[in-house]
N, C-alpha and C. Protein backbone atom coordinates (compact mmCIF):
# COMPACT_ATOMS: atom_id res chain seq x y z
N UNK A 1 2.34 128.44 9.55
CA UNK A 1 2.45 127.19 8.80
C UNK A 1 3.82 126.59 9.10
N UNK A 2 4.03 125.24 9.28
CA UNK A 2 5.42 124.60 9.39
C UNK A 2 6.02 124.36 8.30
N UNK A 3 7.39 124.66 8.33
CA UNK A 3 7.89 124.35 7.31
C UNK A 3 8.46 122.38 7.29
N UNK A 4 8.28 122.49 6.24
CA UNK A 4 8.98 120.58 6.29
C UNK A 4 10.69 120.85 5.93
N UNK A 5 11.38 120.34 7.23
CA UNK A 5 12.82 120.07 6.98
C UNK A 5 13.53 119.65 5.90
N UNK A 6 14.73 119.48 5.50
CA UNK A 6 15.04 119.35 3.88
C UNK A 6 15.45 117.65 4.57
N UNK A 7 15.66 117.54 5.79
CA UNK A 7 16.02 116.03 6.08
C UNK A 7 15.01 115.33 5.99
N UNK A 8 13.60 115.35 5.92
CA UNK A 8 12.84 114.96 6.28
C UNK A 8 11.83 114.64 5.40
N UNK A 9 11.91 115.90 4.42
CA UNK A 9 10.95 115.74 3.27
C UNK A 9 10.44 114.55 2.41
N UNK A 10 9.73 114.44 1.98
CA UNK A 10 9.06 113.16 1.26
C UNK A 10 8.25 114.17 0.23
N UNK A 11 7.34 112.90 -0.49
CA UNK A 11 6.86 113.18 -1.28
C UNK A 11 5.25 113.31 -0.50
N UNK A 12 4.84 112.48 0.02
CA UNK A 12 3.84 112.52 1.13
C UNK A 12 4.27 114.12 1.91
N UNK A 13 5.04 114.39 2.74
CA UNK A 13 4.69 115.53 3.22
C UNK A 13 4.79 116.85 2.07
N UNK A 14 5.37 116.58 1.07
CA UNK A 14 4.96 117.61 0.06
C UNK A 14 3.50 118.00 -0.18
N UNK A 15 2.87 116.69 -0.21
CA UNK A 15 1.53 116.62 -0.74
C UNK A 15 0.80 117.20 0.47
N UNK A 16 0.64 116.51 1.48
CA UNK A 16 0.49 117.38 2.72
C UNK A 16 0.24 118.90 2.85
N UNK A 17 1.86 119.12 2.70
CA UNK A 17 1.81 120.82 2.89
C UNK A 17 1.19 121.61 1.20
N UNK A 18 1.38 121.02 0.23
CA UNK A 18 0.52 121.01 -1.17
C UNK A 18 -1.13 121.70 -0.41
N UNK A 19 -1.64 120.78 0.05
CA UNK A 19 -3.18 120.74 0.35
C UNK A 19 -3.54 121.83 1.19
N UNK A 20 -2.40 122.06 2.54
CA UNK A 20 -2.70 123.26 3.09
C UNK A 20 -2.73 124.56 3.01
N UNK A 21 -1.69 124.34 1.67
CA UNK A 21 -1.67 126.14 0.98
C UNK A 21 -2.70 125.95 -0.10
N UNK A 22 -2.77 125.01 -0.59
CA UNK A 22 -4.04 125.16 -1.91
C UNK A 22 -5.38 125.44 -0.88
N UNK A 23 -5.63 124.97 -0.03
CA UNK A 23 -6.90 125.08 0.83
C UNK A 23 -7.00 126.58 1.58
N UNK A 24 -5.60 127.27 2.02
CA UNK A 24 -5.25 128.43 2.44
C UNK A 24 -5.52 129.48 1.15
N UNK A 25 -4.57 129.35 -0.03
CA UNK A 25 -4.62 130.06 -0.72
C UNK A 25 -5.45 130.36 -2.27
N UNK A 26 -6.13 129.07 -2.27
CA UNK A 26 -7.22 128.76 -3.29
C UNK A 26 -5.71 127.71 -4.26
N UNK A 27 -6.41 127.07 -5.37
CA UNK A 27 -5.20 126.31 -6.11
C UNK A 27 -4.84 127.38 -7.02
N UNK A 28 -5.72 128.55 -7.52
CA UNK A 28 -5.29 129.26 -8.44
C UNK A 28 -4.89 130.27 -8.55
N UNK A 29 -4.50 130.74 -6.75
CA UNK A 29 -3.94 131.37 -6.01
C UNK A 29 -2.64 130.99 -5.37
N UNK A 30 -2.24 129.85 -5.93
CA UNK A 30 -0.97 129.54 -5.68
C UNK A 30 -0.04 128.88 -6.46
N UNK A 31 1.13 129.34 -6.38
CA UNK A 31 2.25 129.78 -7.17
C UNK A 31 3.59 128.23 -6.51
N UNK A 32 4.49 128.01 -7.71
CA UNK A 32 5.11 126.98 -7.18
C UNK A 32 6.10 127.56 -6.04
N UNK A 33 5.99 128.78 -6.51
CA UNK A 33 7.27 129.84 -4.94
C UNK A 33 6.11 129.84 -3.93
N UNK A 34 5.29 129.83 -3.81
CA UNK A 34 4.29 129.28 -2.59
C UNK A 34 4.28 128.14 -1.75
N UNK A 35 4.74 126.80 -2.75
CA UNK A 35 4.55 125.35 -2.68
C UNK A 35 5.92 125.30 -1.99
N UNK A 36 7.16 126.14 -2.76
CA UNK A 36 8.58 125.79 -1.94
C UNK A 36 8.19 126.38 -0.74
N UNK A 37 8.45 127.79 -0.34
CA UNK A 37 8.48 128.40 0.89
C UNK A 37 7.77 127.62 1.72
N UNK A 38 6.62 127.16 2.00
CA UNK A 38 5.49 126.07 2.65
C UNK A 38 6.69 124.85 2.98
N UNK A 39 7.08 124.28 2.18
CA UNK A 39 7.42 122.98 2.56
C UNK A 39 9.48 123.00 2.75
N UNK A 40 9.49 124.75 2.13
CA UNK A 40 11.29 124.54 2.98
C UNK A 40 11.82 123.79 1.93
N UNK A 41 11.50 123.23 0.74
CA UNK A 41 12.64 123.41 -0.37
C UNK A 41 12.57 123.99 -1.63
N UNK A 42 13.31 123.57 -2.43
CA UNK A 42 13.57 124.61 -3.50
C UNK A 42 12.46 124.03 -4.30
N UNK A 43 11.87 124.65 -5.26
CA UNK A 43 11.15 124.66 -6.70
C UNK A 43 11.94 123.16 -7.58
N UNK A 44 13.25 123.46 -7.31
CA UNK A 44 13.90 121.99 -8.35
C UNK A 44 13.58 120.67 -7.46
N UNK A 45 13.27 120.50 -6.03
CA UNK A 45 13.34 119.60 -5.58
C UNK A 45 11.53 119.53 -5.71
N UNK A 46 11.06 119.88 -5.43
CA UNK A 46 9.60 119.62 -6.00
C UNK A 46 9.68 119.14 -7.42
N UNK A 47 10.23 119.90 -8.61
CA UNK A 47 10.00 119.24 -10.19
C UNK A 47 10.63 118.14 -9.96
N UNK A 48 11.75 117.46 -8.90
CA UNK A 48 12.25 116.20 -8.73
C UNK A 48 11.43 115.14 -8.98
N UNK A 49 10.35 115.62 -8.12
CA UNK A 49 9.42 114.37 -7.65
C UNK A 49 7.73 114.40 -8.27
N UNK A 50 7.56 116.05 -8.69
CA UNK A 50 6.46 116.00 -9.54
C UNK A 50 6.49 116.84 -10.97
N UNK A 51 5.44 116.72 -11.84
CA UNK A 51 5.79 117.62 -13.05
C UNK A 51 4.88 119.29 -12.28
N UNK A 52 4.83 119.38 -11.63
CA UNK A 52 3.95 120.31 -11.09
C UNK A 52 2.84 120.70 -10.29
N UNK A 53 2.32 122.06 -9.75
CA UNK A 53 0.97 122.11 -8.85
C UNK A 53 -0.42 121.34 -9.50
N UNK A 54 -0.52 121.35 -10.43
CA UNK A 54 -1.56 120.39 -11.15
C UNK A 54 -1.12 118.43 -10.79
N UNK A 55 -0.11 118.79 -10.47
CA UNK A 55 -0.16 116.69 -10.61
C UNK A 55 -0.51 116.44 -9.10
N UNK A 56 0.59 117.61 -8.49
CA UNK A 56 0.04 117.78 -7.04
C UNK A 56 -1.72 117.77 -6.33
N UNK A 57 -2.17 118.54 -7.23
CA UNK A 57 -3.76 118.87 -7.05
C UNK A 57 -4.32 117.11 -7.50
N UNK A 58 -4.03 116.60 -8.66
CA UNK A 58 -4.61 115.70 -8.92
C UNK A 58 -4.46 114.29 -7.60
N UNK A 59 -2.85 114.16 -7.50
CA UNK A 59 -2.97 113.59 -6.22
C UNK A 59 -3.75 113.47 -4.75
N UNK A 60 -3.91 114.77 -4.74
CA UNK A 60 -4.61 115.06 -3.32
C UNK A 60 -6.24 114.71 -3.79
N UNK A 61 -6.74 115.38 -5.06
CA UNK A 61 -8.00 114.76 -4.79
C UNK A 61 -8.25 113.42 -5.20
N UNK A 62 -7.37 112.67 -5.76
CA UNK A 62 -7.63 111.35 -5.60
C UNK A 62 -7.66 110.28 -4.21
N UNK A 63 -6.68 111.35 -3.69
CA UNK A 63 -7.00 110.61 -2.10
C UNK A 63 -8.19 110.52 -2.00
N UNK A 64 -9.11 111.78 -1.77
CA UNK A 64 -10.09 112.01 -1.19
C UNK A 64 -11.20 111.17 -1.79
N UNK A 65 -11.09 111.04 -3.21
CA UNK A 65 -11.81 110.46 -4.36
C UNK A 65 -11.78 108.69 -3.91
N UNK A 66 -10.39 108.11 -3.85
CA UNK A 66 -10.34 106.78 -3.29
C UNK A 66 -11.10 106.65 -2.61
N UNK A 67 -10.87 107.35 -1.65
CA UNK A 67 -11.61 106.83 0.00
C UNK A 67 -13.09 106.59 -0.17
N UNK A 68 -13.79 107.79 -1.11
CA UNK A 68 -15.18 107.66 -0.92
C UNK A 68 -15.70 106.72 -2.20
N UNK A 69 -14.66 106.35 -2.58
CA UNK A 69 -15.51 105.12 -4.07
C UNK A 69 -15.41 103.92 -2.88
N UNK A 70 -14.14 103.81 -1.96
CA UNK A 70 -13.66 102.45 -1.69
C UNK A 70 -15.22 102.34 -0.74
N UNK A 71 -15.62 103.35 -0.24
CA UNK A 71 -16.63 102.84 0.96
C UNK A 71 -17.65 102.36 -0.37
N UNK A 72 -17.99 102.49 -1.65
CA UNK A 72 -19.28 102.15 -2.11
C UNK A 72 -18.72 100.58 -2.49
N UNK A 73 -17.33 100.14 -2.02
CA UNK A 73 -17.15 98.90 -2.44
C UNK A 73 -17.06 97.93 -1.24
N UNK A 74 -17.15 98.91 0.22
CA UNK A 74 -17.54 97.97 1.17
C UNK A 74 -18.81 96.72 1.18
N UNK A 75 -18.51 95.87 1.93
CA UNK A 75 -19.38 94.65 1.91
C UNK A 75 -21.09 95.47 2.09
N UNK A 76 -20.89 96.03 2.96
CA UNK A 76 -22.47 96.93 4.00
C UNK A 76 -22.80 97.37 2.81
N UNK A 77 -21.95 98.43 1.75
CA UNK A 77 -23.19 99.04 0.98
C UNK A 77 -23.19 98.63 -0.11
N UNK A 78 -23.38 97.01 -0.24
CA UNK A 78 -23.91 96.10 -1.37
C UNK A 78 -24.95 95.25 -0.86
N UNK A 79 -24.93 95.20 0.06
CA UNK A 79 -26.15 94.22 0.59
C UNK A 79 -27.38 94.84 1.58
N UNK A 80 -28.04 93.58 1.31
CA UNK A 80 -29.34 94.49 2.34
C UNK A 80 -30.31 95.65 1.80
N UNK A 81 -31.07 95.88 2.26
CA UNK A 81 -32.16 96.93 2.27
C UNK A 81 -31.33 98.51 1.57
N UNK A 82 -32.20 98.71 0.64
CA UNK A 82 -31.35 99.79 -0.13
C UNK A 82 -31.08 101.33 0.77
N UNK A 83 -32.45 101.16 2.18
CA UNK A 83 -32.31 102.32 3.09
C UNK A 83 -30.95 102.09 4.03
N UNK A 84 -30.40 100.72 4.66
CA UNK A 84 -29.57 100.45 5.13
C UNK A 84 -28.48 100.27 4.22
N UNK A 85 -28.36 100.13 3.22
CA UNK A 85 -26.96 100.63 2.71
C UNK A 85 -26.66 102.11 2.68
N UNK A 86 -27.84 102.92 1.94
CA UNK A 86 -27.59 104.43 1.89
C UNK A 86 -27.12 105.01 3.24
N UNK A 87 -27.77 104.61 4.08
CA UNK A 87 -27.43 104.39 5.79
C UNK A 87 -25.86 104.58 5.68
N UNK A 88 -25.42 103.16 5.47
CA UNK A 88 -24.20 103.12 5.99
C UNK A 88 -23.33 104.23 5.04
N UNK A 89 -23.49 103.98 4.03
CA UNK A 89 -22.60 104.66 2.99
C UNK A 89 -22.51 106.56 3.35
N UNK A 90 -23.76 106.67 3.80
CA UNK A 90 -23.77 107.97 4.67
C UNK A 90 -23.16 108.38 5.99
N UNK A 91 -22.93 107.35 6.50
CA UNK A 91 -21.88 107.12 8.22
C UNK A 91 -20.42 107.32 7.92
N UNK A 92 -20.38 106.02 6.50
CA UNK A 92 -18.97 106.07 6.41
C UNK A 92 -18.18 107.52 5.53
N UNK A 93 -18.87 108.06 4.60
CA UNK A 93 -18.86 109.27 3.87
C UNK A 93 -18.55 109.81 4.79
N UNK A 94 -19.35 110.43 5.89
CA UNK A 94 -18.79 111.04 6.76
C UNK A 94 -17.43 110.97 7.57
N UNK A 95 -17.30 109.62 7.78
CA UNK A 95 -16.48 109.30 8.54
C UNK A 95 -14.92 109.28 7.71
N UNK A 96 -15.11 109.03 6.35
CA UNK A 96 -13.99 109.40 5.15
C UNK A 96 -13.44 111.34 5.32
N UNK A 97 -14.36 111.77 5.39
CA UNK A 97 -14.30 113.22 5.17
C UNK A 97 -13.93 113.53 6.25
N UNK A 98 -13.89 112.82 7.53
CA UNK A 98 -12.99 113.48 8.90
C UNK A 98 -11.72 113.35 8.63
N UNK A 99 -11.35 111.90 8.28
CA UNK A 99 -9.92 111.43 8.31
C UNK A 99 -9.18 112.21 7.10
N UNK A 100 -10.19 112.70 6.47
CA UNK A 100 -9.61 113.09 5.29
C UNK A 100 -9.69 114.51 4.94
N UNK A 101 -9.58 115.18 6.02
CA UNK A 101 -10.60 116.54 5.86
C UNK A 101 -9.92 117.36 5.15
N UNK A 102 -8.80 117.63 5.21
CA UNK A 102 -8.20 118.68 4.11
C UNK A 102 -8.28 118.45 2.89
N UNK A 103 -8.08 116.94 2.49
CA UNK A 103 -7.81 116.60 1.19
C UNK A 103 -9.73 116.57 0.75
N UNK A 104 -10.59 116.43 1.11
CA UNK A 104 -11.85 116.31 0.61
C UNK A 104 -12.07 117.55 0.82
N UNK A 105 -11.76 118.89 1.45
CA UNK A 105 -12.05 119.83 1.52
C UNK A 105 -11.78 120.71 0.23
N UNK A 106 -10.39 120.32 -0.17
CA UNK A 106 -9.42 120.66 -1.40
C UNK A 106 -10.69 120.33 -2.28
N UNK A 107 -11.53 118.93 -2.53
CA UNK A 107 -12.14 118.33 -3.37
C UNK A 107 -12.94 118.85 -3.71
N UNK A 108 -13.35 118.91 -2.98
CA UNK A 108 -15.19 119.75 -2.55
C UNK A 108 -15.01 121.64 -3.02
N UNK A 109 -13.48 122.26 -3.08
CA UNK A 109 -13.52 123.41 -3.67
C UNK A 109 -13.05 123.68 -5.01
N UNK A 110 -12.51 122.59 -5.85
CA UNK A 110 -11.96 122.25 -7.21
C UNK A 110 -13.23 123.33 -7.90
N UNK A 111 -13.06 124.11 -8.68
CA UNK A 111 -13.93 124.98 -9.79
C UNK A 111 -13.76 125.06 -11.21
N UNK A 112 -13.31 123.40 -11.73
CA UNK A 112 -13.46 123.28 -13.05
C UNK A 112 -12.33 124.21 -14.03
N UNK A 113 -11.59 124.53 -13.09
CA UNK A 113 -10.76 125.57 -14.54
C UNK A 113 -9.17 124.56 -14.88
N UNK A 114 -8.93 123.85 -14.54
CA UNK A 114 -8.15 123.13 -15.31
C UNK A 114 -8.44 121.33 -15.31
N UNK A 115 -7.68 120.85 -16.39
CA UNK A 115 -8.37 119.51 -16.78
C UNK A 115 -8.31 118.24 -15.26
N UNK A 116 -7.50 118.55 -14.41
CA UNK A 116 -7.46 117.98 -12.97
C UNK A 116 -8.96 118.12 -12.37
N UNK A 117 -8.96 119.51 -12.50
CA UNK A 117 -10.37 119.78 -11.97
C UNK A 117 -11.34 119.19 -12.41
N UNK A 118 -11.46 119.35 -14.18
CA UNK A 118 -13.02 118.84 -14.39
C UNK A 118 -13.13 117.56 -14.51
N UNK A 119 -12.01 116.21 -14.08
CA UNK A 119 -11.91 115.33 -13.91
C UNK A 119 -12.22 114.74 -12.35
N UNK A 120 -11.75 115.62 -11.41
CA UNK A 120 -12.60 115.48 -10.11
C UNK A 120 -13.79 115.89 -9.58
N UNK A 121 -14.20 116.75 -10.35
CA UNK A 121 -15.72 117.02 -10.52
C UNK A 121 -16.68 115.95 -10.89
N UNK A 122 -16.29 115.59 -12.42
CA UNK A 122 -16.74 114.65 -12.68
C UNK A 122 -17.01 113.37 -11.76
N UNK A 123 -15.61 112.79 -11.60
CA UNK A 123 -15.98 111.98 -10.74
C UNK A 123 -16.48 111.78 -9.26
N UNK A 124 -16.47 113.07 -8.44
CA UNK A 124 -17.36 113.36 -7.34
C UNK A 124 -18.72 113.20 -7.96
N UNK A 125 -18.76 113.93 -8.84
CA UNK A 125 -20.56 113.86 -9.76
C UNK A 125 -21.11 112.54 -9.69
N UNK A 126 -20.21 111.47 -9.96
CA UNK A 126 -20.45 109.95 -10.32
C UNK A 126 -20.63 109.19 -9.03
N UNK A 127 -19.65 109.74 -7.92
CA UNK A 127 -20.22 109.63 -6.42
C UNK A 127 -21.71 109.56 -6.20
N UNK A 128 -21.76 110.93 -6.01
CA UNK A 128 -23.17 111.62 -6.02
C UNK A 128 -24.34 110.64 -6.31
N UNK A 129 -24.12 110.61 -7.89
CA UNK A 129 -25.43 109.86 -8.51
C UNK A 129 -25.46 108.26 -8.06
N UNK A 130 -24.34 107.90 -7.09
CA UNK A 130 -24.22 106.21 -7.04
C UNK A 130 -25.02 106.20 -5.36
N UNK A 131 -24.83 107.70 -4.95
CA UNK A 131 -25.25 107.70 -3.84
C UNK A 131 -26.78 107.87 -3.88
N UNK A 132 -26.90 108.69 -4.77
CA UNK A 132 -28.45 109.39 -4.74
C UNK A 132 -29.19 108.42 -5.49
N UNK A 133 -28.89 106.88 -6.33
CA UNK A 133 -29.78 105.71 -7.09
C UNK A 133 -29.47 104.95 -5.54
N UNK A 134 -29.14 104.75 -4.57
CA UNK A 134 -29.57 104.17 -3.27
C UNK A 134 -30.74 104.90 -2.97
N UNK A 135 -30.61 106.09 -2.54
CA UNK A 135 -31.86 106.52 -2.14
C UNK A 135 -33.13 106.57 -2.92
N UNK A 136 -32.87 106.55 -4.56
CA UNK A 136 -34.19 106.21 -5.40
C UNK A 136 -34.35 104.55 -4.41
N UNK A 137 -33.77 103.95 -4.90
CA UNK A 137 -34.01 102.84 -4.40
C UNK A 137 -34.37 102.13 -3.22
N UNK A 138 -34.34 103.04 -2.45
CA UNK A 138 -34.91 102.85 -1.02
C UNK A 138 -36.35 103.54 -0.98
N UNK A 139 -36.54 104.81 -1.50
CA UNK A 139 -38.00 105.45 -1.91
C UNK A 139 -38.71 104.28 -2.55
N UNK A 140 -38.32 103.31 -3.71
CA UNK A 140 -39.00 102.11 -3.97
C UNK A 140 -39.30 101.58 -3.44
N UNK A 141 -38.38 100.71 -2.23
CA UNK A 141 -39.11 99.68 -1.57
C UNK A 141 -40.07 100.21 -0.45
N UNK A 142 -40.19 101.84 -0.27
CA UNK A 142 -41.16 102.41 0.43
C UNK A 142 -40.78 102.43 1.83
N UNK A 143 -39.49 102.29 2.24
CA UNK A 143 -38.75 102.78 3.01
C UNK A 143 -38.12 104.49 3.42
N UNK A 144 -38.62 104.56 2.57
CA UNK A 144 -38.50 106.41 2.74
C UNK A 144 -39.77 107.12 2.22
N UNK A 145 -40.04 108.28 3.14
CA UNK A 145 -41.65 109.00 2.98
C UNK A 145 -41.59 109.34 1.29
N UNK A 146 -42.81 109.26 1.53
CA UNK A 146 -43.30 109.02 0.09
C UNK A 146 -43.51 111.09 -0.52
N UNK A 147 -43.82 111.80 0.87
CA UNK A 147 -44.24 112.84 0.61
C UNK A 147 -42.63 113.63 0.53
N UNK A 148 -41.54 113.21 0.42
CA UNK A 148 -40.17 114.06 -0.10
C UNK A 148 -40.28 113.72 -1.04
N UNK A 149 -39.37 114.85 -2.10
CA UNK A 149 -38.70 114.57 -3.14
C UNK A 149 -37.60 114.12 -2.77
N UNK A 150 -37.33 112.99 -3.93
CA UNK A 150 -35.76 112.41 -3.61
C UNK A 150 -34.81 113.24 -4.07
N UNK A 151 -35.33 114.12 -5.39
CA UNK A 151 -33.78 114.48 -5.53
C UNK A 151 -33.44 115.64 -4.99
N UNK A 152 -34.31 116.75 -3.84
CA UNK A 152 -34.17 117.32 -2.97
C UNK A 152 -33.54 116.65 -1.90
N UNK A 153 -34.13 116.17 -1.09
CA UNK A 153 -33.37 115.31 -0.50
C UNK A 153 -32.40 115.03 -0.50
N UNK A 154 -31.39 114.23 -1.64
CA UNK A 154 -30.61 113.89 -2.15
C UNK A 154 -29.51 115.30 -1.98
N UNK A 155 -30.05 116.93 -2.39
CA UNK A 155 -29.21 117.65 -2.36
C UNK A 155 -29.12 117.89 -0.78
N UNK A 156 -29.62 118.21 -0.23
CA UNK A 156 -29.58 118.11 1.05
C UNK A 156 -28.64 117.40 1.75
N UNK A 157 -29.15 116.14 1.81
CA UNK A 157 -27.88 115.39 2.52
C UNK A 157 -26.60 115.37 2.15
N UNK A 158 -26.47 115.72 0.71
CA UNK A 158 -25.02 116.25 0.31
C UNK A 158 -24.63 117.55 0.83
N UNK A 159 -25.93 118.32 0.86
CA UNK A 159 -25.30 119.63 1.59
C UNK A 159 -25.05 119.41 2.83
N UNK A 160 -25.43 118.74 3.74
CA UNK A 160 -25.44 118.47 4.97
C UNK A 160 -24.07 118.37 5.55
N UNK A 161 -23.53 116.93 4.93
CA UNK A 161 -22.24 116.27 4.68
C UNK A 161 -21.37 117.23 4.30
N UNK A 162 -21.05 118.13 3.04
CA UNK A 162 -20.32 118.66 2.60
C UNK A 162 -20.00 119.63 3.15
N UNK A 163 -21.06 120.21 3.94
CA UNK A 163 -20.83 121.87 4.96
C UNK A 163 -19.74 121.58 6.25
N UNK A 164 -19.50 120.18 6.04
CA UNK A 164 -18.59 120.16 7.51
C UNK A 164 -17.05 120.41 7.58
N UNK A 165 -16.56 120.13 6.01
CA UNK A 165 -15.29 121.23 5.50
C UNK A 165 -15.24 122.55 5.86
N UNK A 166 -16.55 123.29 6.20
CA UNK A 166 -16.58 124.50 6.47
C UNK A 166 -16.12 124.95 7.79
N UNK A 167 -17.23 124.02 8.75
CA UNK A 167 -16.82 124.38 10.07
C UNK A 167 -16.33 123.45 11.28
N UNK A 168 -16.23 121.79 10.58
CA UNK A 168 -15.53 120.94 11.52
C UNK A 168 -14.33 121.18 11.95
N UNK A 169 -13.43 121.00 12.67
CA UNK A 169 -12.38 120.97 13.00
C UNK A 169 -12.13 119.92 14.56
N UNK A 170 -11.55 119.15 14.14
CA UNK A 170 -11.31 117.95 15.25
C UNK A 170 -10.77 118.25 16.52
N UNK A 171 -11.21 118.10 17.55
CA UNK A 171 -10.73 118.92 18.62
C UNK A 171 -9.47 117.82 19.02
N UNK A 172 -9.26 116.66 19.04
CA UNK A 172 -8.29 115.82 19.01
C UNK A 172 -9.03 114.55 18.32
N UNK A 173 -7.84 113.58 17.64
CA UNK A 173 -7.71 112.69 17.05
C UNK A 173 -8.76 111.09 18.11
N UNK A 174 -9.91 111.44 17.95
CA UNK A 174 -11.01 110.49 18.70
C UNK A 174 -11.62 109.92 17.56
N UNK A 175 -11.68 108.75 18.41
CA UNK A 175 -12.69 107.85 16.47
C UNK A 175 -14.43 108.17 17.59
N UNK A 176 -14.10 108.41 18.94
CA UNK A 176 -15.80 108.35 19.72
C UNK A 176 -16.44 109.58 18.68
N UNK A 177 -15.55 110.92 19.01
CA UNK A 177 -15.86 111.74 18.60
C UNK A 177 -16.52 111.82 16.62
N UNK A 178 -15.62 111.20 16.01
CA UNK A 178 -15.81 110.84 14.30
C UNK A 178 -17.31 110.06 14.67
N UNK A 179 -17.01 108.94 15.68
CA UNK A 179 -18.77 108.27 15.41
C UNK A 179 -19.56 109.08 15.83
N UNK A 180 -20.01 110.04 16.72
CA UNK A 180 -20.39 110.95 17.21
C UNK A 180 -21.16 111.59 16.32
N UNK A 181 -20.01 112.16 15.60
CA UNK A 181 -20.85 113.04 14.06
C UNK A 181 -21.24 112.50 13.37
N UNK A 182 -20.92 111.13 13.01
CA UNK A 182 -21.32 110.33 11.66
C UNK A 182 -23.01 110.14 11.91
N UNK A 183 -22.74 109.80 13.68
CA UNK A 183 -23.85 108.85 13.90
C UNK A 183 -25.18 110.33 13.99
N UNK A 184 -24.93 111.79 14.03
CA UNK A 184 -25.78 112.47 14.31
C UNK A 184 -26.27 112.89 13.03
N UNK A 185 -25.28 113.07 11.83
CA UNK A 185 -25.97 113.28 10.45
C UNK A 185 -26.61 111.81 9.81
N UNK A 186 -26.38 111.02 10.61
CA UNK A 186 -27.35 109.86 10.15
C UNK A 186 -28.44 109.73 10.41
N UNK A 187 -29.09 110.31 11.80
CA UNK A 187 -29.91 110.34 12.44
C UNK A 187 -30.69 111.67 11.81
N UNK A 188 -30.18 112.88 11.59
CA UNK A 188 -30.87 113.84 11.45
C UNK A 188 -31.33 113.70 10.19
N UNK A 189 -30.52 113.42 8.97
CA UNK A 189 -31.09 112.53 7.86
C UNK A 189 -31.97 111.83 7.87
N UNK A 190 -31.88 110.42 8.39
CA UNK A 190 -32.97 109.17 7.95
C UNK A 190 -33.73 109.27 8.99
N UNK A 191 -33.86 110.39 10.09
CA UNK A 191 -34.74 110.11 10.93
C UNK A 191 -36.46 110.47 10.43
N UNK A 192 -35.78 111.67 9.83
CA UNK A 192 -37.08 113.03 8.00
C UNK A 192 -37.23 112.28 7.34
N UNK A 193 -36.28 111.20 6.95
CA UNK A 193 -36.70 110.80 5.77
C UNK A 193 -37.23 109.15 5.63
N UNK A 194 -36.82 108.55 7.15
CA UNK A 194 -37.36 107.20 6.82
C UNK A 194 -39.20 107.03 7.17
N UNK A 195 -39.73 105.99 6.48
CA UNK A 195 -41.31 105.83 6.97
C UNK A 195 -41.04 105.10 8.11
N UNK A 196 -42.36 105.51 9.07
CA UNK A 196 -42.47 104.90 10.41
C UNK A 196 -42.52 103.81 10.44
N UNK A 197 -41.48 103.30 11.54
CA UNK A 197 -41.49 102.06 11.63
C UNK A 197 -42.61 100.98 12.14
């Protein structure tokens, strides 16, 4: 792990190196003498800038949390055919969770034991269901087979999406490569699930 220089430090690369030991060491597996050693300063210069590993945690998953509300406020997934928004909102999800992979990874392992947590739960939950009333809504207009369940389905493509914290890892910084994946869990998705055209 690198340490962050004492010339150099920010509050951004705190958070940074924050995410890689919470993701390394679980959040409840790590200690603020964890958070210094990682980032190369002292414990007082961290309480400088935060009240603690909890404000830290809350930060990081709000990144992750931003990113994926801001795509349900893109132009694409308000308009149009409720299968082509879920569409997109499924490309870009993906494509949030590359750029963002540690910090949605952090997200995606939060286990409810302190009030940070069951506040990003929650609101991943609220994700979820904004994602999964597109796909009711596309099963309506009879754009998606009639013979799935949606809310199988629904877990599915979240599992789909979410398993790539597990084993993605970016071989270099390519947006071909990000469309690449976006564009193959889109396909392997709506290809099962849309009616023939």
């Amino acid at each position: 792990m690198t340490t962050a220089r004492r010339d150099t430090y920010t509050p951004e690369t705190l958070l940074s190196v924050a995410v890689q030991v919470f993701n390394e060491r679980g959040y409840d597996g790590t200690s603020m003498e964890h958070l210094s050693k990682a980032a190369g300063i002292s414990k007082s210069s961290i309480y400088h800038h935060v009240s603690g590993k909890e404000e830290l945690l809350r930060r990081a998953v709000s990144r992750a949390l931003d990113g994926l509300f801001a795509v349900l406020a893109e132009p694409a997934a308000g308009r149009g055919r409720a299968v082509e928004r879920v569409e997109y909102v499924t490309r870009r999800t993906v494509e949030v969770l590359i750029d963002e992979l540690p910090y949605v990874t952090l997200l995606l392992r939060v286990r409810g034991n302190t009030t940070t947590e069951r506040w990003a739960m929650e609101r991943r939950r609220e994700f979820d269901h904004r994602v999964a009333e597109l796909l009711k809504a596309a099963a309506a207009d009879g754009d998606l087979r009639a013979d799935v369940d949606i809310r199988l389905a629904t877990r599915l493509l979240f599992g789909m999406i979410n398993s790539l914290v597990e084993w993605y890892r970016p071989h270099h910084d390519s947006p071909a490569e990000r469309d690449q994946l976006a564009d193959t869990v889109v396909r392997m998705a709506f290809d099962g699930l849309r009616t023939a055209r």
